[in-house]
PDB file of N, CA and C in Angstrom:
ATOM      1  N   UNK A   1     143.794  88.556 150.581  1.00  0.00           N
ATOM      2  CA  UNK A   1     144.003  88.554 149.148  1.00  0.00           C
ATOM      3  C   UNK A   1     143.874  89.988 148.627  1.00  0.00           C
ATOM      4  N   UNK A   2     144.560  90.803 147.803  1.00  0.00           N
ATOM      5  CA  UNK A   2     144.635  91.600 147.331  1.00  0.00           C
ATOM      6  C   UNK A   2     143.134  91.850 146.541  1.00  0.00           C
ATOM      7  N   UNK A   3     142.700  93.245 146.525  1.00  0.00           N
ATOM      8  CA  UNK A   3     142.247  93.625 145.479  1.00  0.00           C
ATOM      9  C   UNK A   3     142.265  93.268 144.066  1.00  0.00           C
ATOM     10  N   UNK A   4     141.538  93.255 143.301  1.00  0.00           N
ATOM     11  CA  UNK A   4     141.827  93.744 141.689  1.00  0.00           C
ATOM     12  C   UNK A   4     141.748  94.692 141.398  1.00  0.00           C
ATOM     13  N   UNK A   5     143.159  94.809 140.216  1.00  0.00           N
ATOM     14  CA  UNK A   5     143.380  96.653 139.820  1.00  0.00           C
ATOM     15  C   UNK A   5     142.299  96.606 138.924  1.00  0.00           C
ATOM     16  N   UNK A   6     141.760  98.181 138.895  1.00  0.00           N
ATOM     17  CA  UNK A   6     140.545  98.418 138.273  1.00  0.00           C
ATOM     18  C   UNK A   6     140.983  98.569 136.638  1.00  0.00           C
ATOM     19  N   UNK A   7     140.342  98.204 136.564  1.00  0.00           N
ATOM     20  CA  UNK A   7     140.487  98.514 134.543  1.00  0.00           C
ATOM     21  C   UNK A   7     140.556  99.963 133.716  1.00  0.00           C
ATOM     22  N   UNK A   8     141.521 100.323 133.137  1.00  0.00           N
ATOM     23  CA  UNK A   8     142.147 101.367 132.237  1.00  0.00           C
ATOM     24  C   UNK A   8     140.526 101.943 131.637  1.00  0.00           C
ATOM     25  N   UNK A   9     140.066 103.050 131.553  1.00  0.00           N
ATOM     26  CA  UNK A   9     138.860 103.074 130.554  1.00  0.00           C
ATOM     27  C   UNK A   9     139.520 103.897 129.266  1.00  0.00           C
ATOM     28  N   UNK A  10     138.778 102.769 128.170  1.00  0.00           N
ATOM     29  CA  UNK A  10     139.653 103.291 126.619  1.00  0.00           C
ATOM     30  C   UNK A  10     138.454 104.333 126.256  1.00  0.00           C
ATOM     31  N   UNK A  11     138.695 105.742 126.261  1.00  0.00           N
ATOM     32  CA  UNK A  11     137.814 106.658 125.114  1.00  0.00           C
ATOM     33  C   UNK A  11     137.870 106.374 123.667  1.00  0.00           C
ATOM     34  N   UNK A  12     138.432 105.816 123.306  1.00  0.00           N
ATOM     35  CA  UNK A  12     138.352 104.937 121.719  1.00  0.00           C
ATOM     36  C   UNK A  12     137.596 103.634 121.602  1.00  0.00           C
ATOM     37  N   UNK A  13     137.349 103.231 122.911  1.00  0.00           N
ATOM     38  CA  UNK A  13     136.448 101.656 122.264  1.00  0.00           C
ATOM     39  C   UNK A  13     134.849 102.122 121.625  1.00  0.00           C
ATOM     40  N   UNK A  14     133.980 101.222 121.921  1.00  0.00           N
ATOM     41  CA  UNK A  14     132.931 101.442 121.990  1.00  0.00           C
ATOM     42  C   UNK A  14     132.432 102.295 123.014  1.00  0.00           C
ATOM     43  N   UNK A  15     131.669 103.217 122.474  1.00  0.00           N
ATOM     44  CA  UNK A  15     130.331 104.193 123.358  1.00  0.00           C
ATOM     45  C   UNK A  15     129.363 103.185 124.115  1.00  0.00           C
ATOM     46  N   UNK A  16     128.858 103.274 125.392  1.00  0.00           N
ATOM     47  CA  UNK A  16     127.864 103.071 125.591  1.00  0.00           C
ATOM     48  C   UNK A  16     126.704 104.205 125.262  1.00  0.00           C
ATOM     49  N   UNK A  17     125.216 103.728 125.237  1.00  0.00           N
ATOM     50  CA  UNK A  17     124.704 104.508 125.229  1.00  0.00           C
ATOM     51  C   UNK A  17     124.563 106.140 125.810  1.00  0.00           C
ATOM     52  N   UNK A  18     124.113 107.042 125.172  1.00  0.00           N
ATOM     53  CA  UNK A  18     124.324 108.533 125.532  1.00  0.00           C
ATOM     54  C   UNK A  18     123.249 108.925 126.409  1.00  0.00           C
ATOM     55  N   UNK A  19     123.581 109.887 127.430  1.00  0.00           N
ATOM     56  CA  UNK A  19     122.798 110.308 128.155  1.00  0.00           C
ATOM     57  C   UNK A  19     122.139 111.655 127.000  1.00  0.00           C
ATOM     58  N   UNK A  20     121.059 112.403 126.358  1.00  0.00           N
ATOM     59  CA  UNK A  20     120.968 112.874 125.782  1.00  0.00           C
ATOM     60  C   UNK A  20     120.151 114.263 126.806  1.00  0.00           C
ATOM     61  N   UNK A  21     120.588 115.252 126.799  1.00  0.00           N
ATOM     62  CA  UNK A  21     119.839 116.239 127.786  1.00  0.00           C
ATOM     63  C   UNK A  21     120.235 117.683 126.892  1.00  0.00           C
ATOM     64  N   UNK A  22     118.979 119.029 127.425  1.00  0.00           N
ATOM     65  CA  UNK A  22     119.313 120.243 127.000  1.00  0.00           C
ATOM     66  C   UNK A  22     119.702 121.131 128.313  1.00  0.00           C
ATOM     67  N   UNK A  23     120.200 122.408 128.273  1.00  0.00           N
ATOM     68  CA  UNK A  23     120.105 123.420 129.438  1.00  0.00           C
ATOM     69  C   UNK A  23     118.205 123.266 129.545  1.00  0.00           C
ATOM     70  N   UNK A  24     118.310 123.779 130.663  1.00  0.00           N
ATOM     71  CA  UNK A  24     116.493 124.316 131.551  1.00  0.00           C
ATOM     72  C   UNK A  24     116.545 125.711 130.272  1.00  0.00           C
ATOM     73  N   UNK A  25     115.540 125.115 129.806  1.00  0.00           N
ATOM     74  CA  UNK A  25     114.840 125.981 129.365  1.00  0.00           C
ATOM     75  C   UNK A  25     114.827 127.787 129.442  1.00  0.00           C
ATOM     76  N   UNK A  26     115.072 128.041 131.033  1.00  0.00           N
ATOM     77  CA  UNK A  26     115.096 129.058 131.228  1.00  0.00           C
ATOM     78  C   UNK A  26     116.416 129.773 130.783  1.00  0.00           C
ATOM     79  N   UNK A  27     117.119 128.942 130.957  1.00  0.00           N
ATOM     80  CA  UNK A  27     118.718 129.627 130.856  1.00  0.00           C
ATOM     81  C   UNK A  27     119.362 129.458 129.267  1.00  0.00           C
ATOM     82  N   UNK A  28     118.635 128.837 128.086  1.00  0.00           N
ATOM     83  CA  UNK A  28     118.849 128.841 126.958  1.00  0.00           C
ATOM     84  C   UNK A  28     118.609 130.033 126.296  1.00  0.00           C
ATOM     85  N   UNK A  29     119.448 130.699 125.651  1.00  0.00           N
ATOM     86  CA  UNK A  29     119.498 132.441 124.786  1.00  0.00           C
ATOM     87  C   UNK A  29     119.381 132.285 123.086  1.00  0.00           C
ATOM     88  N   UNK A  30     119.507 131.380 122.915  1.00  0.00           N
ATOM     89  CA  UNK A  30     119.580 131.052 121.763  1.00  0.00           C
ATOM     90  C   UNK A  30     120.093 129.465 121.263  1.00  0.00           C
ATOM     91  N   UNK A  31     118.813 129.114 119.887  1.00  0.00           N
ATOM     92  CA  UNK A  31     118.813 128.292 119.544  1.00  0.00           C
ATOM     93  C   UNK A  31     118.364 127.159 120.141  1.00  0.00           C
ATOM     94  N   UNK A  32     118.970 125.878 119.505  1.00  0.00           N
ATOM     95  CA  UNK A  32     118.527 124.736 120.184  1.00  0.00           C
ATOM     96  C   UNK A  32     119.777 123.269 120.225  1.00  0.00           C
ATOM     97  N   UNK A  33     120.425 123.309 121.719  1.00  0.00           N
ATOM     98  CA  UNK A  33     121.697 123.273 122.101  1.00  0.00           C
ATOM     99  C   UNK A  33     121.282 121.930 122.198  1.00  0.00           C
ATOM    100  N   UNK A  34     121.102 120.848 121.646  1.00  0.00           N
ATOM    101  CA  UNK A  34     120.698 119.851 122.113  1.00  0.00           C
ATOM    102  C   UNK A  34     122.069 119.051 122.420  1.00  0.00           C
ATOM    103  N   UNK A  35     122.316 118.172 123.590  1.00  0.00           N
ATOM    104  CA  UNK A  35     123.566 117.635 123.977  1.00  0.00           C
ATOM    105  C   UNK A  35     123.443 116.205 124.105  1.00  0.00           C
ATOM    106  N   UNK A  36     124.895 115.630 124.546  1.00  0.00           N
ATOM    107  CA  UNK A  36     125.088 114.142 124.781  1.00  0.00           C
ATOM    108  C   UNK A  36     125.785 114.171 125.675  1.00  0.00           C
ATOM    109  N   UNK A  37     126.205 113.281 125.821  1.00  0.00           N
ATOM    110  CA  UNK A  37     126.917 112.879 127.201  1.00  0.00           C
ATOM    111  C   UNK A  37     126.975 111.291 127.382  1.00  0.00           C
ATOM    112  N   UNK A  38     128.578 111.076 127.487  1.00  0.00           N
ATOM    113  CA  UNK A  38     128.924 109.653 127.852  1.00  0.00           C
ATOM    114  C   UNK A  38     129.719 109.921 128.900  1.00  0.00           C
ATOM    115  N   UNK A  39     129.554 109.867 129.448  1.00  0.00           N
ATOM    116  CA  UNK A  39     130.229 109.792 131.191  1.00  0.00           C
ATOM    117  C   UNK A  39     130.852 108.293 131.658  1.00  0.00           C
ATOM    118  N   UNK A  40     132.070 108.148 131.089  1.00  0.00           N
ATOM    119  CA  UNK A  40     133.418 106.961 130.759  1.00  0.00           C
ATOM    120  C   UNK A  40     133.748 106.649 132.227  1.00  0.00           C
ATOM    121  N   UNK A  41     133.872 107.323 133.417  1.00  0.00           N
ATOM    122  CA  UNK A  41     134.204 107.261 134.417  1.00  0.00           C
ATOM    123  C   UNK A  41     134.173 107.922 135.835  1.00  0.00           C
ATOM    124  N   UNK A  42     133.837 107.158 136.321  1.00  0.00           N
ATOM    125  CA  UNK A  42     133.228 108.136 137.675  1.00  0.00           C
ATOM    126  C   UNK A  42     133.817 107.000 138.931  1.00  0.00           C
ATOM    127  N   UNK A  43     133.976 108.410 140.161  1.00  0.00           N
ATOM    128  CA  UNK A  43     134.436 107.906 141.408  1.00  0.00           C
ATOM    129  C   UNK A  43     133.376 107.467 142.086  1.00  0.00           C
ATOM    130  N   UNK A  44     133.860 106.680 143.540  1.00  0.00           N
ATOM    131  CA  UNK A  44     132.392 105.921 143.916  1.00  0.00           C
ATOM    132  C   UNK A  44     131.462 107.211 145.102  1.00  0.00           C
ATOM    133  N   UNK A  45     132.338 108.179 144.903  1.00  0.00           N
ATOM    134  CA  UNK A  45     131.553 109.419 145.540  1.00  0.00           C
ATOM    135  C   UNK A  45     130.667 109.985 144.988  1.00  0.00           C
ATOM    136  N   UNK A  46     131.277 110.030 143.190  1.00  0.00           N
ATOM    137  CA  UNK A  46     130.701 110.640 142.195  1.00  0.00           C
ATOM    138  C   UNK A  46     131.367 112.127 142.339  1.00  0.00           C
ATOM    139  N   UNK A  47     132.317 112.464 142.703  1.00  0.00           N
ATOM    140  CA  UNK A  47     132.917 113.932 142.492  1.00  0.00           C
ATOM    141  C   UNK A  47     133.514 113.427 141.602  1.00  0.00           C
ATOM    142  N   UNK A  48     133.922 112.752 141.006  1.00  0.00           N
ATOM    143  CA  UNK A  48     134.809 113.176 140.166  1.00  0.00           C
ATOM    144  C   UNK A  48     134.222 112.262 138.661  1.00  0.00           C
ATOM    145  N   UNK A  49     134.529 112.731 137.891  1.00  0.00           N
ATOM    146  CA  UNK A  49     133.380 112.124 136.465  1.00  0.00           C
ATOM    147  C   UNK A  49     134.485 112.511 135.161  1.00  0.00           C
ATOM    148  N   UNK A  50     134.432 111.629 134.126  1.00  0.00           N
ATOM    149  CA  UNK A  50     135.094 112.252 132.567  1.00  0.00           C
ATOM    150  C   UNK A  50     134.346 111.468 131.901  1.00  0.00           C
ATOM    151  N   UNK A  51     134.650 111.985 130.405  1.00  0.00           N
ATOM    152  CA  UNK A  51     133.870 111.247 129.313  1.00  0.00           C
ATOM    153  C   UNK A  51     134.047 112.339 128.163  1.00  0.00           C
ATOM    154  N   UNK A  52     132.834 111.876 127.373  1.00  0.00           N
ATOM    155  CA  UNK A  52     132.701 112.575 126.387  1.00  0.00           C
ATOM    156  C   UNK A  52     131.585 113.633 126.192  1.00  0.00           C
ATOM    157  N   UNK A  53     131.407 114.570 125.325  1.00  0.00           N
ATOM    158  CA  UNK A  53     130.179 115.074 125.610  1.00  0.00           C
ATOM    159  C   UNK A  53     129.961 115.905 124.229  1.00  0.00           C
ATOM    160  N   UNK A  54     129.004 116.063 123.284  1.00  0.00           N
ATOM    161  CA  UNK A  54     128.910 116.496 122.418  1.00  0.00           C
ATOM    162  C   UNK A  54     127.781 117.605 122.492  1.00  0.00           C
ATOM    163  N   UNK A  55     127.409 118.777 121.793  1.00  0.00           N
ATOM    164  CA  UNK A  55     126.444 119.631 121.662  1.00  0.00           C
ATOM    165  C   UNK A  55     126.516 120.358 120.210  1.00  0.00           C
ATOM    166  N   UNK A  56     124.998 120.716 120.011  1.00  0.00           N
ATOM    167  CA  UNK A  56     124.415 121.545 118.915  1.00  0.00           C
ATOM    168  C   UNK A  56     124.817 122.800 119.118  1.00  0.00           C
ATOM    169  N   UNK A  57     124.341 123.574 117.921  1.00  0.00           N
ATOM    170  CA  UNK A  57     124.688 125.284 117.941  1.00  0.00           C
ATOM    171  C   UNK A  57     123.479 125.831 118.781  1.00  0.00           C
ATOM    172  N   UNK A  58     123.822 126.527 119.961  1.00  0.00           N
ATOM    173  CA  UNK A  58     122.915 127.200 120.714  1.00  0.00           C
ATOM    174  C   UNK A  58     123.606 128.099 121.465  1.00  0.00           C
ATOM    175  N   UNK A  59     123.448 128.769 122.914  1.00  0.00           N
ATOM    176  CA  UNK A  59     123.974 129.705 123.572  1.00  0.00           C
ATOM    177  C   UNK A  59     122.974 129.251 124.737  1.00  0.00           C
ATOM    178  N   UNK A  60     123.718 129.620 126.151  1.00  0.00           N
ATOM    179  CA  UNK A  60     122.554 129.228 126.976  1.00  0.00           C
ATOM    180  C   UNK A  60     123.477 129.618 128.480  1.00  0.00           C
ATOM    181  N   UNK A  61     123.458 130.177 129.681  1.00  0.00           N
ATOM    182  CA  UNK A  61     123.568 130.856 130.655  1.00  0.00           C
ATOM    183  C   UNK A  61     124.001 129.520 131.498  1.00  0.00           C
ATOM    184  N   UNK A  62     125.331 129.784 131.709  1.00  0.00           N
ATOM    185  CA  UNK A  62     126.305 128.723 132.872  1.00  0.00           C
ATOM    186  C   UNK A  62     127.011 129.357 134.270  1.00  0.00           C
ATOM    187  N   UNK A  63     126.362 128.483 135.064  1.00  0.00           N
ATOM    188  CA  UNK A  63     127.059 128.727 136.945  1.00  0.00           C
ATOM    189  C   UNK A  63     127.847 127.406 136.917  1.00  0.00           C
ATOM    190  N   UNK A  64     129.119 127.779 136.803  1.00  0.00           N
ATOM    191  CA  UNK A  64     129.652 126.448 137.367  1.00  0.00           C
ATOM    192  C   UNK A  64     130.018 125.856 138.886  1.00  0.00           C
ATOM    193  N   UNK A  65     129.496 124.600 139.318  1.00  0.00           N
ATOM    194  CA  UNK A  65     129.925 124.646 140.581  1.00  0.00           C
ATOM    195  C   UNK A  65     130.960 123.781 140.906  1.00  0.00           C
ATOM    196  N   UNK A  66     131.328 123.111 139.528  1.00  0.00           N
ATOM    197  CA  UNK A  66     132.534 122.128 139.625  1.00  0.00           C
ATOM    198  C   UNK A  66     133.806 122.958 138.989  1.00  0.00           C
ATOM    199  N   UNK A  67     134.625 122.211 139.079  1.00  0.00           N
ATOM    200  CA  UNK A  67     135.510 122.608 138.327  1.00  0.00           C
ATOM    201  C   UNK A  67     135.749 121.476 136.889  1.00  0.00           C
ATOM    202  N   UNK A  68     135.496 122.039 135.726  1.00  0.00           N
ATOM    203  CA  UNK A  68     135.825 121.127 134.551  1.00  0.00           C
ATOM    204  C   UNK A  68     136.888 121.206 133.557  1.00  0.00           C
ATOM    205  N   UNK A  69     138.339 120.229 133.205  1.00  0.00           N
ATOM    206  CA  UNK A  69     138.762 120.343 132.689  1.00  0.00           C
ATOM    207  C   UNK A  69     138.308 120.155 131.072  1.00  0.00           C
ATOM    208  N   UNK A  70     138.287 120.892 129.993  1.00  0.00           N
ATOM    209  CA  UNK A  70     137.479 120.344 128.496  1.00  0.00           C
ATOM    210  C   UNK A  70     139.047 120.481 127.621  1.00  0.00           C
ATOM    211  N   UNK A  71     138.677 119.200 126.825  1.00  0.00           N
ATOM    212  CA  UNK A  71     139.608 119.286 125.136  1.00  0.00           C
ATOM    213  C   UNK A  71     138.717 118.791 124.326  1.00  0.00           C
ATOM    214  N   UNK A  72     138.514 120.325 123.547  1.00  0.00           N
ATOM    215  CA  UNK A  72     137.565 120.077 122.242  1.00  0.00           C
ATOM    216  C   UNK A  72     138.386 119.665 121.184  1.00  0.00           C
ATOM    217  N   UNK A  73     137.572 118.837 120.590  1.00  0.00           N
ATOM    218  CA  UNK A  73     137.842 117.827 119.591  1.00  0.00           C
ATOM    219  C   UNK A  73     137.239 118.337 118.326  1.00  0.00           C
ATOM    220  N   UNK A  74     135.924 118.847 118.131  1.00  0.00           N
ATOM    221  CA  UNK A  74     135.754 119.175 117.197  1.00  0.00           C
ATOM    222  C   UNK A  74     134.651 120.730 117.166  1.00  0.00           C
ATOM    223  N   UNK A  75     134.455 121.296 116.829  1.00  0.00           N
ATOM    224  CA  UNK A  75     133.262 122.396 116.584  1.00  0.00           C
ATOM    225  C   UNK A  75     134.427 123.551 116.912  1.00  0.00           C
ATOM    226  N   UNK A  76     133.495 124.687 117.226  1.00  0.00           N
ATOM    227  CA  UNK A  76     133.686 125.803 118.117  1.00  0.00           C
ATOM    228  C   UNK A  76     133.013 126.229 119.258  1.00  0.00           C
ATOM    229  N   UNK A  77     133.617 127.021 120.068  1.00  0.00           N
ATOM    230  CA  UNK A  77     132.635 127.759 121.026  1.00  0.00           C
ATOM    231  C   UNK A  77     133.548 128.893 121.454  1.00  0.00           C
ATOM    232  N   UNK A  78     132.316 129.762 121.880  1.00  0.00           N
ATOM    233  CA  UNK A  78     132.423 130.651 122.882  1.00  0.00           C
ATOM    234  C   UNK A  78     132.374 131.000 124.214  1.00  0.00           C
ATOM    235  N   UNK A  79     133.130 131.460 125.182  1.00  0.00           N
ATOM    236  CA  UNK A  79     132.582 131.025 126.712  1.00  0.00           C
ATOM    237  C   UNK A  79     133.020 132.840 126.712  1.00  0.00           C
ATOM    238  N   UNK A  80     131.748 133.355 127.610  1.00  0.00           N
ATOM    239  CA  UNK A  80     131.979 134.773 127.812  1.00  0.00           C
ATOM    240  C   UNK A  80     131.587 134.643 129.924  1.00  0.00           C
ATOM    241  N   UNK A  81     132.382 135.663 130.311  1.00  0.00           N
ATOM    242  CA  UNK A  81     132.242 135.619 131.965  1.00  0.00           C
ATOM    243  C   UNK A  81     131.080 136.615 132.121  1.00  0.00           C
ATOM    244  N   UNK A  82     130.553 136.511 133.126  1.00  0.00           N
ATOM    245  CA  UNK A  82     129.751 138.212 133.784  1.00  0.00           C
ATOM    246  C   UNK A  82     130.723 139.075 133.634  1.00  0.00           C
ATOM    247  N   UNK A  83     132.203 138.945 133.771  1.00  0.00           N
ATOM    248  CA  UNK A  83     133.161 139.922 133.921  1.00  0.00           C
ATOM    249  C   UNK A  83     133.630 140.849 132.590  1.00  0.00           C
ATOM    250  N   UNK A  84     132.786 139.981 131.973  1.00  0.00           N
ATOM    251  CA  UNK A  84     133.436 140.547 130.488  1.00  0.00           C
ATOM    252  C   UNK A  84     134.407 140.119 129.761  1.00  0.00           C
ATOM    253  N   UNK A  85     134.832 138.934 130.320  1.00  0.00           N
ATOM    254  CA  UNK A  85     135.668 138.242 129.828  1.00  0.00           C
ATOM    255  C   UNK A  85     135.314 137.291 128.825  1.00  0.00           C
ATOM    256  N   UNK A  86     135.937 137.364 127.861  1.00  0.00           N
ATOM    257  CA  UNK A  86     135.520 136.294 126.689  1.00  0.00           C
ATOM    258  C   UNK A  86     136.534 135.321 126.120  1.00  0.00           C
ATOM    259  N   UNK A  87     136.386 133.696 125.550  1.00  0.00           N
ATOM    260  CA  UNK A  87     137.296 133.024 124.957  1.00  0.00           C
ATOM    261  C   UNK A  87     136.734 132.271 123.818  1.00  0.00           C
ATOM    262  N   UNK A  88     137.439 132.032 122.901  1.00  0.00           N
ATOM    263  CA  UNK A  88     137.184 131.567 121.866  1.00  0.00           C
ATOM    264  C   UNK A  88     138.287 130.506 121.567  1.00  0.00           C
ATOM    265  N   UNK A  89     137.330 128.844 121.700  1.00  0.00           N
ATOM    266  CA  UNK A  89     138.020 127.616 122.050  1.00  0.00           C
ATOM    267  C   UNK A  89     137.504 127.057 120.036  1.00  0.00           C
ATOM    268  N   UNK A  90     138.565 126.458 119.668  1.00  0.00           N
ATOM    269  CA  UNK A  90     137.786 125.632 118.512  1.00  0.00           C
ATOM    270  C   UNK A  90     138.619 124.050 118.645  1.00  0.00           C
ATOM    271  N   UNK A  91     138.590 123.115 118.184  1.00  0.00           N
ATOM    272  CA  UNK A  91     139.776 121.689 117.960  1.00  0.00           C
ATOM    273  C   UNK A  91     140.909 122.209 118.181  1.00  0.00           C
ATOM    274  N   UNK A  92     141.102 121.138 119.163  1.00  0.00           N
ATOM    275  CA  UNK A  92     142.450 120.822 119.425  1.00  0.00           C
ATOM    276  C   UNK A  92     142.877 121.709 121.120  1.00  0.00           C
ATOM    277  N   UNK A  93     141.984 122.421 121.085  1.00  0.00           N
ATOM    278  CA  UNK A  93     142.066 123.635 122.243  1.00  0.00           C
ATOM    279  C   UNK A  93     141.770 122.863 123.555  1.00  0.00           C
ATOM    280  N   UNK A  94     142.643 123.240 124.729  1.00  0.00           N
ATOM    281  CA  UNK A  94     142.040 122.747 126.348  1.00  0.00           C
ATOM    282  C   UNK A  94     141.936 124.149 126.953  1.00  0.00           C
ATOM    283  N   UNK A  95     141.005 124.045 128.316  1.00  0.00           N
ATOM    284  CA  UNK A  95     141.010 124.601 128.576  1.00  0.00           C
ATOM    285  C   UNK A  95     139.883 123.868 130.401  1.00  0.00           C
ATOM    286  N   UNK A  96     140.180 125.301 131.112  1.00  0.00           N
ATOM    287  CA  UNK A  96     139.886 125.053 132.511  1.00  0.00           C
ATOM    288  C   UNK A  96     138.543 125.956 133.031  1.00  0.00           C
ATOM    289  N   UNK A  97     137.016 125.323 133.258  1.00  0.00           N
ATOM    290  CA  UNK A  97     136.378 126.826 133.855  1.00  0.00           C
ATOM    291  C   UNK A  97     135.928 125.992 134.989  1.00  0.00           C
ATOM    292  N   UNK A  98     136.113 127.102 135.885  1.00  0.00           N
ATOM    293  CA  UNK A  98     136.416 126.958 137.617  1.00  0.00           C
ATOM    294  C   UNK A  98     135.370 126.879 138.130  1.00  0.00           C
ATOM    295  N   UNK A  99     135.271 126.416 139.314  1.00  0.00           N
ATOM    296  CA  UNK A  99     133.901 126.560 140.335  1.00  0.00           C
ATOM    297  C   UNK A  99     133.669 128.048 140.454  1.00  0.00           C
ATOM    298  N   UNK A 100     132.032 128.471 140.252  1.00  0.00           N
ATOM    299  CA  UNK A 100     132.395 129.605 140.169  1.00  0.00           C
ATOM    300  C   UNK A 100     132.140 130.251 139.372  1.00  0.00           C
ATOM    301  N   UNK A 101     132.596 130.242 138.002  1.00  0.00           N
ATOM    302  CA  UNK A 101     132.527 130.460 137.150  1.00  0.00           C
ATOM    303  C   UNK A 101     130.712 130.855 136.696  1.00  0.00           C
ATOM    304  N   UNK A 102     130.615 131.904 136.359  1.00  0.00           N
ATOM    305  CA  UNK A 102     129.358 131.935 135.240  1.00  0.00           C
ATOM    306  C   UNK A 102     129.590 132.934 134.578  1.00  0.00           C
ATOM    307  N   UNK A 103     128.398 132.714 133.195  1.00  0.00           N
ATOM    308  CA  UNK A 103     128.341 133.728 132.245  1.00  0.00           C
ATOM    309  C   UNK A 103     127.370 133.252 130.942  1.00  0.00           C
ATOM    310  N   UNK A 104     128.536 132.785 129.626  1.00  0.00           N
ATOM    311  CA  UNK A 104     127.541 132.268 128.303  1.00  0.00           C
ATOM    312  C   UNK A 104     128.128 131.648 128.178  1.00  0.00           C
ATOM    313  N   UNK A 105     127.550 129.864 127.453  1.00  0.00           N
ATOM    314  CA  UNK A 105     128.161 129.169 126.455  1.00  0.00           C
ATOM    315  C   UNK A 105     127.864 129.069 125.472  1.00  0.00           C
ATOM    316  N   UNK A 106     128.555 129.549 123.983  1.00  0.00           N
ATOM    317  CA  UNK A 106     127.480 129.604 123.053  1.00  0.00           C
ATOM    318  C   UNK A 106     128.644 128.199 121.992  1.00  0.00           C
ATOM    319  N   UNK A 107     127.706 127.516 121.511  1.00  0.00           N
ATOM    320  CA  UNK A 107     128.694 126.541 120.711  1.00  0.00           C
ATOM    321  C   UNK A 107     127.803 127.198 118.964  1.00  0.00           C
ATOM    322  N   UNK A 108     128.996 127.630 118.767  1.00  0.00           N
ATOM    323  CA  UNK A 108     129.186 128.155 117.578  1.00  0.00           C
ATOM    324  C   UNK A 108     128.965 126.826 115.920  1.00  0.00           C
ATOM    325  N   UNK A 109     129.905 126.097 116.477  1.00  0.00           N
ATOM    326  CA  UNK A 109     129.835 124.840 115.394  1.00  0.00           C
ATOM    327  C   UNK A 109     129.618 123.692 116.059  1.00  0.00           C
ATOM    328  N   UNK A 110     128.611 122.669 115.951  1.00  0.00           N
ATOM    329  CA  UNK A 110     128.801 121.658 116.540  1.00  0.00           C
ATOM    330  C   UNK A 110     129.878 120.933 117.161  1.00  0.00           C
ATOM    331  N   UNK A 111     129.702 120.769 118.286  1.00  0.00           N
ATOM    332  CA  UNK A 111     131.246 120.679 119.341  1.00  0.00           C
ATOM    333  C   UNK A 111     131.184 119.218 119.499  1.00  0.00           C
ATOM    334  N   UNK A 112     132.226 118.739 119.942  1.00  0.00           N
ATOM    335  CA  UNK A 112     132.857 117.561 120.641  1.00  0.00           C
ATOM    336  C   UNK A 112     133.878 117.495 121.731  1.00  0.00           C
ATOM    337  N   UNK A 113     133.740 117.598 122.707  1.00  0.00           N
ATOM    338  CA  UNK A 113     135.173 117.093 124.152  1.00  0.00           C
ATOM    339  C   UNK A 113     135.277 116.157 124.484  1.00  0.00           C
ATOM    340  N   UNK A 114     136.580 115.996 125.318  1.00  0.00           N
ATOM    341  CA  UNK A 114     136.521 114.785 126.011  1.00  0.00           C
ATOM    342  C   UNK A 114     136.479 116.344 127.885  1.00  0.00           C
ATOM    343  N   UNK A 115     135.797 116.192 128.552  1.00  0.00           N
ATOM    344  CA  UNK A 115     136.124 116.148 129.675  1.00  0.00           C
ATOM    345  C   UNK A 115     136.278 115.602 131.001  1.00  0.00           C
ATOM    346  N   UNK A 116     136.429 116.248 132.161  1.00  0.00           N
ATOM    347  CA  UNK A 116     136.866 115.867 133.364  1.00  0.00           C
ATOM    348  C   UNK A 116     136.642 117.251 134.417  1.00  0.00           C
ATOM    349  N   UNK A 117     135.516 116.036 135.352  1.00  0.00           N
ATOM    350  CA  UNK A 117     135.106 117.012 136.110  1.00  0.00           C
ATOM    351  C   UNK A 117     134.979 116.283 137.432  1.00  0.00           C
ATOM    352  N   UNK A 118     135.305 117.759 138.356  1.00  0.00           N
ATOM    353  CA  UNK A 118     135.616 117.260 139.719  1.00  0.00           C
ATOM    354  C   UNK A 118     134.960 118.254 140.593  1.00  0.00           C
ATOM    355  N   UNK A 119     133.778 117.991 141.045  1.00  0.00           N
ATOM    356  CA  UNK A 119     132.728 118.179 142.228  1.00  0.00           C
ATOM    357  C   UNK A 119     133.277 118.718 143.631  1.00  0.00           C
TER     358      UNK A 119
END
């Protein structure tokens, strides 16, 4: 007998409850970044994860070891590299930071994404 196809996940229905977490302490530069996190879907490895994820105005020191696709929905931010590289994302904006990746995240206006991330 066949499988059942797995079910579509709607980012418009209902939220389940939020995972609510900050950066470590150590790596926060400013303010107080307090975050959420609804994590809509995940593989049964767990590499691969999307959802939603919201944060406060803060700044705080990022190593990425995944790769995450983000589309902010609402606020602003800033993402600056060690390299000196800097971007400035606000609504409506996508964007890609790589395994690899470190530097600053500073969320300027209270933010909202949907992302997708793959381990």
């Amino acid at each position: 007998m066949p499988s059942p196809c797995p079910a579509i996940v709607d980012f418009q229905a209902s939220l389940p409850a939020a995972e609510s977490f900050r950066p470590a302490a150590e790596r926060i530069l400013a303010g107080d970044p307090s975050q959420a996190a609804w994590n809509l879907f995940a593989t049964g490895d767990g590499r691969f994860n999307c959802g939603i994820w919201t944060s406060e105005a803060g700044s705080w020191r990022v190593a990425f070891t995944e790769n995450e696709f983000c589309h902010l929905l609402e606020g602003v931010i800033l993402v600056k590299g060690d390299d000196g590289s800097e971007w400035r994302f606000s609504a409506g904006q996508a964007f890609v930071a790589p395994a690899g990746f470190t530097g600053t995240w500073t969320v300027l206006e209270p933010a909202r994404k949907f992302y997708a991330v793959y381990e």
